[in-house]
C-alpha atoms as a PDB file:
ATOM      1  CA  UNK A   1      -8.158   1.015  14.321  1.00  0.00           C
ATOM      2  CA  UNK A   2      -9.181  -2.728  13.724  1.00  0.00           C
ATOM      3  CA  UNK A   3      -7.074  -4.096  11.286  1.00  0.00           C
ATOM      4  CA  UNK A   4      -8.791  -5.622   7.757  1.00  0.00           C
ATOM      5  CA  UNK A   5      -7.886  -6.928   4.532  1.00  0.00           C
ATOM      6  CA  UNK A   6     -10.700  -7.855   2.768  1.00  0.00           C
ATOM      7  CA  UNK A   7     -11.830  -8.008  -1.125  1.00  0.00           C
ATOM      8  CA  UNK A   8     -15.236  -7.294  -2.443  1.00  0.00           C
ATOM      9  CA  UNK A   9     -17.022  -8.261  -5.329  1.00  0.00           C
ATOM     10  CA  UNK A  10     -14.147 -10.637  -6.600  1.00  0.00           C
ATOM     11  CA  UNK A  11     -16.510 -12.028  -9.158  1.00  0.00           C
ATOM     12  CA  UNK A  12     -17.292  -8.483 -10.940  1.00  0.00           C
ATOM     13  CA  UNK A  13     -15.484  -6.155 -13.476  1.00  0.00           C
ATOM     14  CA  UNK A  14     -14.627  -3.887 -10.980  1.00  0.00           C
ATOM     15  CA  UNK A  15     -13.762  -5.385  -7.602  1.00  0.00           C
ATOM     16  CA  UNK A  16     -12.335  -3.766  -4.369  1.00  0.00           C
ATOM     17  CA  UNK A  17     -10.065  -4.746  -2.215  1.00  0.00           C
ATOM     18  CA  UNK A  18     -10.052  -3.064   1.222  1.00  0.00           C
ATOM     19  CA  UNK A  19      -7.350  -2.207   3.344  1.00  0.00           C
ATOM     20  CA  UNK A  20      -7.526  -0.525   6.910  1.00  0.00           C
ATOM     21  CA  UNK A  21      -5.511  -0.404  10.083  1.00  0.00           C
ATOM     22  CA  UNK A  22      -1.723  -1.355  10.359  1.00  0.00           C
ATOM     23  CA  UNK A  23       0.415  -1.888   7.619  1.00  0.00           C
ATOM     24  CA  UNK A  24       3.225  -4.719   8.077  1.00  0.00           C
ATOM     25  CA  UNK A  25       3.140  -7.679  10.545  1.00  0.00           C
ATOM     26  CA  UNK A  26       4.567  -7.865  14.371  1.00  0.00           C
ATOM     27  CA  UNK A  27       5.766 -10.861  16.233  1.00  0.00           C
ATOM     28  CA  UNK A  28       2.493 -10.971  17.140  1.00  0.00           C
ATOM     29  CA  UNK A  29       0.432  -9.732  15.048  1.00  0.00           C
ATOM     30  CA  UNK A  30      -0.256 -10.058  10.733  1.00  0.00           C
ATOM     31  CA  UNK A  31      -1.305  -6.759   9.087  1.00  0.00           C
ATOM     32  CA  UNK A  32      -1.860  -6.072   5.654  1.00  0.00           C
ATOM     33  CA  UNK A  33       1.145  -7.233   4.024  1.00  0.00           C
ATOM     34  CA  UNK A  34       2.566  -7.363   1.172  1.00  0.00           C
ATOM     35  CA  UNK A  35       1.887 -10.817   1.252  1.00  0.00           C
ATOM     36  CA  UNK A  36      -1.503 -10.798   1.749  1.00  0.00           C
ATOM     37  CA  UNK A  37      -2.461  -8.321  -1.094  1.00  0.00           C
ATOM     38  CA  UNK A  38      -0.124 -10.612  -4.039  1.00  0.00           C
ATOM     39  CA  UNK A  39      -2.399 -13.240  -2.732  1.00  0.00           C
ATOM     40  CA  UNK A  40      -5.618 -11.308  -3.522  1.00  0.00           C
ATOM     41  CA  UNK A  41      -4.141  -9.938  -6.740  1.00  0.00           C
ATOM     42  CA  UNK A  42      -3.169 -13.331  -7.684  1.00  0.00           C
ATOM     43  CA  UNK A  43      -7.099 -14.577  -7.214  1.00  0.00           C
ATOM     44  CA  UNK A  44      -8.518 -12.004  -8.851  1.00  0.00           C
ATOM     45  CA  UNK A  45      -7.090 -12.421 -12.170  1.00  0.00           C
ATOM     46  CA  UNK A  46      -6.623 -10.170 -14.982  1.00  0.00           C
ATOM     47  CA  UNK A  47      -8.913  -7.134 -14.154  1.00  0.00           C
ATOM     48  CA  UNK A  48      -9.492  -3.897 -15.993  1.00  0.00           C
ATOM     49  CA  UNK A  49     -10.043  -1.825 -12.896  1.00  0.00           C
ATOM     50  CA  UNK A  50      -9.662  -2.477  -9.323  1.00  0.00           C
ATOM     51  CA  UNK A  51     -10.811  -0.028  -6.294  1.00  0.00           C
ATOM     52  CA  UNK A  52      -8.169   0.265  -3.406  1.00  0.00           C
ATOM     53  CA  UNK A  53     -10.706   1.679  -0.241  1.00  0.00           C
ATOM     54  CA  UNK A  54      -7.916   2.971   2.192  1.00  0.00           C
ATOM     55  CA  UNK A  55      -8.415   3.712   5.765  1.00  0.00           C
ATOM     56  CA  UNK A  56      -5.033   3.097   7.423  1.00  0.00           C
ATOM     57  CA  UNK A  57      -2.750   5.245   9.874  1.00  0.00           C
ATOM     58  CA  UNK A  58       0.215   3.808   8.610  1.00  0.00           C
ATOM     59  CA  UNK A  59       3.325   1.022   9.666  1.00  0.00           C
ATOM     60  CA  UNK A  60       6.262  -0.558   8.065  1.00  0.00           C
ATOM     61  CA  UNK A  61       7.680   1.808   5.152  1.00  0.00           C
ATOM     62  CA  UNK A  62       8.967  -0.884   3.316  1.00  0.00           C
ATOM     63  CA  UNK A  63       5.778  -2.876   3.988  1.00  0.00           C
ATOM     64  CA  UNK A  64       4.027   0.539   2.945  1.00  0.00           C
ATOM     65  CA  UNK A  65       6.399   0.670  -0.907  1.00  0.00           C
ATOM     66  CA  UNK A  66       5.924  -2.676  -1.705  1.00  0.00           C
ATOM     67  CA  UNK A  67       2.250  -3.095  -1.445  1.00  0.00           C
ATOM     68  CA  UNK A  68       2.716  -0.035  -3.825  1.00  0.00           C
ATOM     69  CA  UNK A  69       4.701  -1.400  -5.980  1.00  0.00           C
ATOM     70  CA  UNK A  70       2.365  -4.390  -6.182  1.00  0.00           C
ATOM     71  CA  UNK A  71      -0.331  -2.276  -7.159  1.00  0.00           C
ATOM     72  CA  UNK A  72       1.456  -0.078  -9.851  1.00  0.00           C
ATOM     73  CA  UNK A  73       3.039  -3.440 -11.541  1.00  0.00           C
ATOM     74  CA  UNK A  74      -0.550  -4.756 -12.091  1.00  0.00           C
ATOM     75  CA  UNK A  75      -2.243  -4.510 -15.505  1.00  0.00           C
ATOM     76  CA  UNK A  76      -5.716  -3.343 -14.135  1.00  0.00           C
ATOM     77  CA  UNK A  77      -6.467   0.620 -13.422  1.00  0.00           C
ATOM     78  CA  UNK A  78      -5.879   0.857  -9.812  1.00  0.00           C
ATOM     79  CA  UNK A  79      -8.707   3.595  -8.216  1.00  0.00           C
ATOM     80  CA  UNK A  80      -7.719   4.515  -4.530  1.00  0.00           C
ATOM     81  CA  UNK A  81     -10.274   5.661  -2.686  1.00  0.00           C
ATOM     82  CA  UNK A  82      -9.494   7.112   0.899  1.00  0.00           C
ATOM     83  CA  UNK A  83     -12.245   6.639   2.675  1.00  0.00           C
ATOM     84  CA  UNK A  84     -11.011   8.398   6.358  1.00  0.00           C
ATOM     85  CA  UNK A  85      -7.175   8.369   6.962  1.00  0.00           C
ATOM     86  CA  UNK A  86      -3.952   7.224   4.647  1.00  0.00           C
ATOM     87  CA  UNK A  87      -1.474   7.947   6.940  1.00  0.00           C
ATOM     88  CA  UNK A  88       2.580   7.235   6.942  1.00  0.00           C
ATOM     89  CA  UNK A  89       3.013   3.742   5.085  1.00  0.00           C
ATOM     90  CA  UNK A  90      -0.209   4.097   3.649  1.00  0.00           C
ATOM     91  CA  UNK A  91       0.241   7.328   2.091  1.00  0.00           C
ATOM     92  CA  UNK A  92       3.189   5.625  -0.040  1.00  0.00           C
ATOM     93  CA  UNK A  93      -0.098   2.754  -0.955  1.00  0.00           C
ATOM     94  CA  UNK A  94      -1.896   5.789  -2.003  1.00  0.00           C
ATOM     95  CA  UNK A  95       0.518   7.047  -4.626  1.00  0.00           C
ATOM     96  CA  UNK A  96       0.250   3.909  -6.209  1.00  0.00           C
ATOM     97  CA  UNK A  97      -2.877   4.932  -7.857  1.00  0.00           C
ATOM     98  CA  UNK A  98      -3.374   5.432 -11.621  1.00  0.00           C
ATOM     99  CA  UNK A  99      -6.476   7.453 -10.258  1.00  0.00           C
ATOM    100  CA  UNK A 100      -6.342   9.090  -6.237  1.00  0.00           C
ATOM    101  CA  UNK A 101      -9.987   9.946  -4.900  1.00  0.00           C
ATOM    102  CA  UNK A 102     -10.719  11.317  -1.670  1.00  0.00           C
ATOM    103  CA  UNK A 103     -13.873  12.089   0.303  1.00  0.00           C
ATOM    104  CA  UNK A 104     -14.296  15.477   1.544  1.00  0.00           C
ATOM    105  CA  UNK A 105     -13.856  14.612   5.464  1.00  0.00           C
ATOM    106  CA  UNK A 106     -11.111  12.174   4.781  1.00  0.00           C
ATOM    107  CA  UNK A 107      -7.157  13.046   5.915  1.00  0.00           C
ATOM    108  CA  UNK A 108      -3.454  12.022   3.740  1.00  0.00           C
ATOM    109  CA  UNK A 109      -0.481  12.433   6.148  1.00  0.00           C
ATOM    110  CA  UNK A 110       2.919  12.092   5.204  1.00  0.00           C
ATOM    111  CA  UNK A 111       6.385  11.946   7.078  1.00  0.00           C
ATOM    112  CA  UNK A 112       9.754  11.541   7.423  1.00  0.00           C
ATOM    113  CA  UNK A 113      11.179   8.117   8.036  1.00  0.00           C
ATOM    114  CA  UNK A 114      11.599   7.307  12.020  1.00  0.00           C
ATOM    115  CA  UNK A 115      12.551   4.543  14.273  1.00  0.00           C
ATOM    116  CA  UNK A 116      14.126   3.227  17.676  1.00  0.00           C
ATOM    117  CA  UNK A 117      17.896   2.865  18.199  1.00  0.00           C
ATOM    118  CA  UNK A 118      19.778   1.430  21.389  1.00  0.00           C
ATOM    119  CA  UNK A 119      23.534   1.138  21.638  1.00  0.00           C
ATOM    120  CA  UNK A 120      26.675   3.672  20.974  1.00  0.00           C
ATOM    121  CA  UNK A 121      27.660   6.336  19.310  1.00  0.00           C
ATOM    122  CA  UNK A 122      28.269   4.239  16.104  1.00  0.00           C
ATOM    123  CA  UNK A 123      25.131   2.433  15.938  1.00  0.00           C
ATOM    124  CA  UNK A 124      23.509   6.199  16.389  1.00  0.00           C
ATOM    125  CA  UNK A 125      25.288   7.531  13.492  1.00  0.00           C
ATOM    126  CA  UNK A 126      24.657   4.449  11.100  1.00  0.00           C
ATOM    127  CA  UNK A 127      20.723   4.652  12.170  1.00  0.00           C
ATOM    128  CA  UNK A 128      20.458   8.229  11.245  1.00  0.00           C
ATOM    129  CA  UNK A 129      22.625   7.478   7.992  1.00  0.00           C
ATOM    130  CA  UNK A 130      19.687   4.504   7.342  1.00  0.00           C
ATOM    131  CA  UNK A 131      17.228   7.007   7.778  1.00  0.00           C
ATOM    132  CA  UNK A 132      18.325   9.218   5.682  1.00  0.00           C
ATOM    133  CA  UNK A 133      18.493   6.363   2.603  1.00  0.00           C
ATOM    134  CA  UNK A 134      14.972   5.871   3.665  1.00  0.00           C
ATOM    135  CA  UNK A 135      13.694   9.181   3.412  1.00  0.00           C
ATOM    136  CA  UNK A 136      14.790   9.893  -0.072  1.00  0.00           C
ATOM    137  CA  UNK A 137      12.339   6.388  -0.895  1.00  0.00           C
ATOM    138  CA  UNK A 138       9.750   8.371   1.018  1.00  0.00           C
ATOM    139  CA  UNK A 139      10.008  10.931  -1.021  1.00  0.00           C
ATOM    140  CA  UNK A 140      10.434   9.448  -4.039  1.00  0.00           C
ATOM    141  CA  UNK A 141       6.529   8.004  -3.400  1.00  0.00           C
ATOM    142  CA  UNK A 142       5.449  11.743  -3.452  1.00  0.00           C
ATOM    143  CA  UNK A 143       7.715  13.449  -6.054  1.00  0.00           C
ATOM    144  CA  UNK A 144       5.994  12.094  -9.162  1.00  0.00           C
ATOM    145  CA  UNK A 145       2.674  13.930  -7.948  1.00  0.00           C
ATOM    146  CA  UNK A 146       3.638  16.639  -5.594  1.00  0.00           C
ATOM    147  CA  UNK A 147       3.288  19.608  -7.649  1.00  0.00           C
ATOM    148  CA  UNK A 148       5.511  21.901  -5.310  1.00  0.00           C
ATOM    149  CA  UNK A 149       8.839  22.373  -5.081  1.00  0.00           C
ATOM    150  CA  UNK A 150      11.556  19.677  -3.330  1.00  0.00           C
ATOM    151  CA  UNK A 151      11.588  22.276  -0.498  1.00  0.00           C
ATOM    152  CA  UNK A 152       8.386  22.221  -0.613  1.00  0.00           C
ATOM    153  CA  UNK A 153       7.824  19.006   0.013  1.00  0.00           C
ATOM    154  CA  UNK A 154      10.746  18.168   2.622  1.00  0.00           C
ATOM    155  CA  UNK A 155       8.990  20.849   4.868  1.00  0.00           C
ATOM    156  CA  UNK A 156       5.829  18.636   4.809  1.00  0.00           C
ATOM    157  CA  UNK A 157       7.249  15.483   5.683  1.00  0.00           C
ATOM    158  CA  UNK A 158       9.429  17.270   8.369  1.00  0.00           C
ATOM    159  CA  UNK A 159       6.848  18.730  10.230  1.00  0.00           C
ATOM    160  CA  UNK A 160       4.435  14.984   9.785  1.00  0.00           C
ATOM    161  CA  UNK A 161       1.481  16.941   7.707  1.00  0.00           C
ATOM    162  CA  UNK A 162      -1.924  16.067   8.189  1.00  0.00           C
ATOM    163  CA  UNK A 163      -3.736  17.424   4.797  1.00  0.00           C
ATOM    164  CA  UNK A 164      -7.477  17.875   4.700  1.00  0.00           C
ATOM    165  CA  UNK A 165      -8.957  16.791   1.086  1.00  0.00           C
ATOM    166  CA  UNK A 166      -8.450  20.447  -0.185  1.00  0.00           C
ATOM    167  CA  UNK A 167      -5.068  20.521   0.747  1.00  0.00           C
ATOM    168  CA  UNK A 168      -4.166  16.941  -0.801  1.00  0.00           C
ATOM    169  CA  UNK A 169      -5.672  18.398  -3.999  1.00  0.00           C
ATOM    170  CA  UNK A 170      -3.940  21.405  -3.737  1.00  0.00           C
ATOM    171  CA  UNK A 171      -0.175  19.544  -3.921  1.00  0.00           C
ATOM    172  CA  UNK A 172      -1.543  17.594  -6.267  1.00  0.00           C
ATOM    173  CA  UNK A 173      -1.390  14.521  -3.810  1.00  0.00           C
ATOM    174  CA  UNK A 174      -4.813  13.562  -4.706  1.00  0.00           C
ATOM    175  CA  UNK A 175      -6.770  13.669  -8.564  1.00  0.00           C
ATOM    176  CA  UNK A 176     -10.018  14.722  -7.029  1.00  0.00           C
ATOM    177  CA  UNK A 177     -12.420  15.160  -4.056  1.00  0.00           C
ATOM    178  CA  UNK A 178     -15.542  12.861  -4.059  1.00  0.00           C
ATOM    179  CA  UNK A 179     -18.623  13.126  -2.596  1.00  0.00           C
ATOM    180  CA  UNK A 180     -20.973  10.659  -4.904  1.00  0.00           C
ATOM    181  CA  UNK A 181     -19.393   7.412  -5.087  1.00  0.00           C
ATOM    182  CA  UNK A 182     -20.414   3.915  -4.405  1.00  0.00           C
ATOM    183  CA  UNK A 183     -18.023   2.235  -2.366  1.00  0.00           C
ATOM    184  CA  UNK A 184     -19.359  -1.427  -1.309  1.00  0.00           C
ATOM    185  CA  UNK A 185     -18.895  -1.213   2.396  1.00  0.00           C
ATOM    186  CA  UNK A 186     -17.933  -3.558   4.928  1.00  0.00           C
ATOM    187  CA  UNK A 187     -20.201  -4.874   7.095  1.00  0.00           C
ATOM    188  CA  UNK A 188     -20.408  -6.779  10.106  1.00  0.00           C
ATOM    189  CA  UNK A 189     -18.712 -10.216   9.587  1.00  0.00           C
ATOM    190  CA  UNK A 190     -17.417  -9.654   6.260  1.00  0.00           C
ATOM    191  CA  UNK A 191     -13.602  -9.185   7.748  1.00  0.00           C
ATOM    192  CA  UNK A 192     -13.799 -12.117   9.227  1.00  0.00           C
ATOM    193  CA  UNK A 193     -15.153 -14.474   6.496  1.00  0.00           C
ATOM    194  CA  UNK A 194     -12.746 -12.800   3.913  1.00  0.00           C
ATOM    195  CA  UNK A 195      -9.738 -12.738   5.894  1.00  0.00           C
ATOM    196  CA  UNK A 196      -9.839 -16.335   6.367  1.00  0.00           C
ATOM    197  CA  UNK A 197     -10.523 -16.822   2.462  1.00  0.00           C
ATOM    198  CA  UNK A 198      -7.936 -14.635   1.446  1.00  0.00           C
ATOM    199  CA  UNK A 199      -5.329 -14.863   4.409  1.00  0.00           C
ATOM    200  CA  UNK A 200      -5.941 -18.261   5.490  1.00  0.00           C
ATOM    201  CA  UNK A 201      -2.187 -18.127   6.680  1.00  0.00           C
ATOM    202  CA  UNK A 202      -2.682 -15.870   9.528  1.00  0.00           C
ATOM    203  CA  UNK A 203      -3.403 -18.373  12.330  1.00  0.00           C
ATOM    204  CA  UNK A 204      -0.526 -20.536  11.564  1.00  0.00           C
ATOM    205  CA  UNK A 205       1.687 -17.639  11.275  1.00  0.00           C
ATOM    206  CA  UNK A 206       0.990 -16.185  14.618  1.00  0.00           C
ATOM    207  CA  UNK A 207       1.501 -19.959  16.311  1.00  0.00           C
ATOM    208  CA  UNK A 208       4.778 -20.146  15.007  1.00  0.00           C
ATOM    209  CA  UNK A 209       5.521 -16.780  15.994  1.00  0.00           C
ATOM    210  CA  UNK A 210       4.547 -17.127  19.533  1.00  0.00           C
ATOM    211  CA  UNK A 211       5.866 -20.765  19.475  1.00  0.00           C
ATOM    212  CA  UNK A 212       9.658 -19.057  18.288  1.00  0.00           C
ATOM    213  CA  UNK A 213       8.838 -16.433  20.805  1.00  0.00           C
ATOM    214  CA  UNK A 214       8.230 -18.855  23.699  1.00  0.00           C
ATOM    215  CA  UNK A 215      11.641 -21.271  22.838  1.00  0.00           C
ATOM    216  CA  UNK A 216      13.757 -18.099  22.478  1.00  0.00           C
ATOM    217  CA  UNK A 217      12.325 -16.999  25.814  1.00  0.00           C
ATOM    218  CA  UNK A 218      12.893 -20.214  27.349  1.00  0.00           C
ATOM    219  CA  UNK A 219      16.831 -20.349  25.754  1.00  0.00           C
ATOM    220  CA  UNK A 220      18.067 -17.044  27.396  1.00  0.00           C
ATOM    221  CA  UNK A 221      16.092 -17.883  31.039  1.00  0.00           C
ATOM    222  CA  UNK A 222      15.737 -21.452  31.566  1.00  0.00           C
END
């Protein structure tokens, strides 16, 4: 999935800002970020309302809870609208909604926290112990708005749920299922043009990245 973060219609009462593909930043690579969305809510200014298009499957949890948590500190209404997939980290974006809108053909997965580990025994145990921590933030995303039980909901995120729009509604992940709903749409060269207007950082970022990379490389093999 190509990777955007973009804002439309900065200049009305209700803009949109919209996120899709990873969530979090690489060595190599910038996402959305947290970052990158302060900066946008920082330029828009005090809004009543702001539309949150999501089409994302997911990253970096902590990425994922504090572009939440961005969103929920804000004064304006915060609308998110998933457009085709909120997925892992963007899930937790989701729930940051004061309203959560789905189209009819669109998908919400959520699961439990997961990650890579090399070493011994010890490093095993203190990685599943970490995991553990993170899973009850997980689940603290969902708890205000799942409507089931805490059994309930630890069966979903154990067995990584993909919910259809029904289903979302049904746990009361989601407020309703749209059909009729104008959602400003991104066309062709729009990423581009608002990426570098919003995240005019990227391109520096990545050099330094790759130039760290590079000396790093060069250190441990001559």
């Amino acid at each position: 999935m190509k990777t955007i973060l973009a804002v439309k219609n900065e200049n009305t009462d209700k803009p949109s800002i919209h996120i899709q593909g990873f969530i979090g930043s690489s060595w190599f690579f910038e996402g959305n970020t947290d970052k990158g969305i302060k900066n946008i809510l920082d330029s828009l200014g005090d809004k009543e309302e702001i539309d949150v298009v999501i089409n994302s499957n997911g990253g970096d949890v902590f990425q994922g809870i504090a572009i939440g948590n961005l969103l929920k500190a804000n004064k304006a209404k915060i609308n998110i609208i998933i457009n085709g997939l909120a997925a892992s980290a963007a899930s937790i974006i989701a729930m940051a909604g004061d309203s959560i809108k789905i189209f009819p053909n669109a998908q919400l997965m959520i699961h439990r926290a997961s990650t890579w580990a090399e070493g011994n025994v010890d490093v095993f145990r203190q990685t599943a112990d970490q995991l553990e921590s993170i899973d009850k933030s997980v689940k603290a995303s969902y708890k205000n708005r799942f409507n089931g039980s805490d059994e309930e909901l630890d069966e979903l995120l154990i067995a990584e749920k993909f919910m259809d729009a029904e289903s979302a509604l049904n746990y009361g992940l989601v407020d309703e299922i749209i059909d009729e709903i104008q959602v400003d749409p991104l066309e062709d060269g729009d990423d581009e043009e608002d990426i570098d207007a919003v995240l005019n950082q990227v391109s520096e970022e990545r050099e330094k990245k790759m130039a760290a990379f590079t000396a790093a490389i060069e250190k441990a093999f001559g």
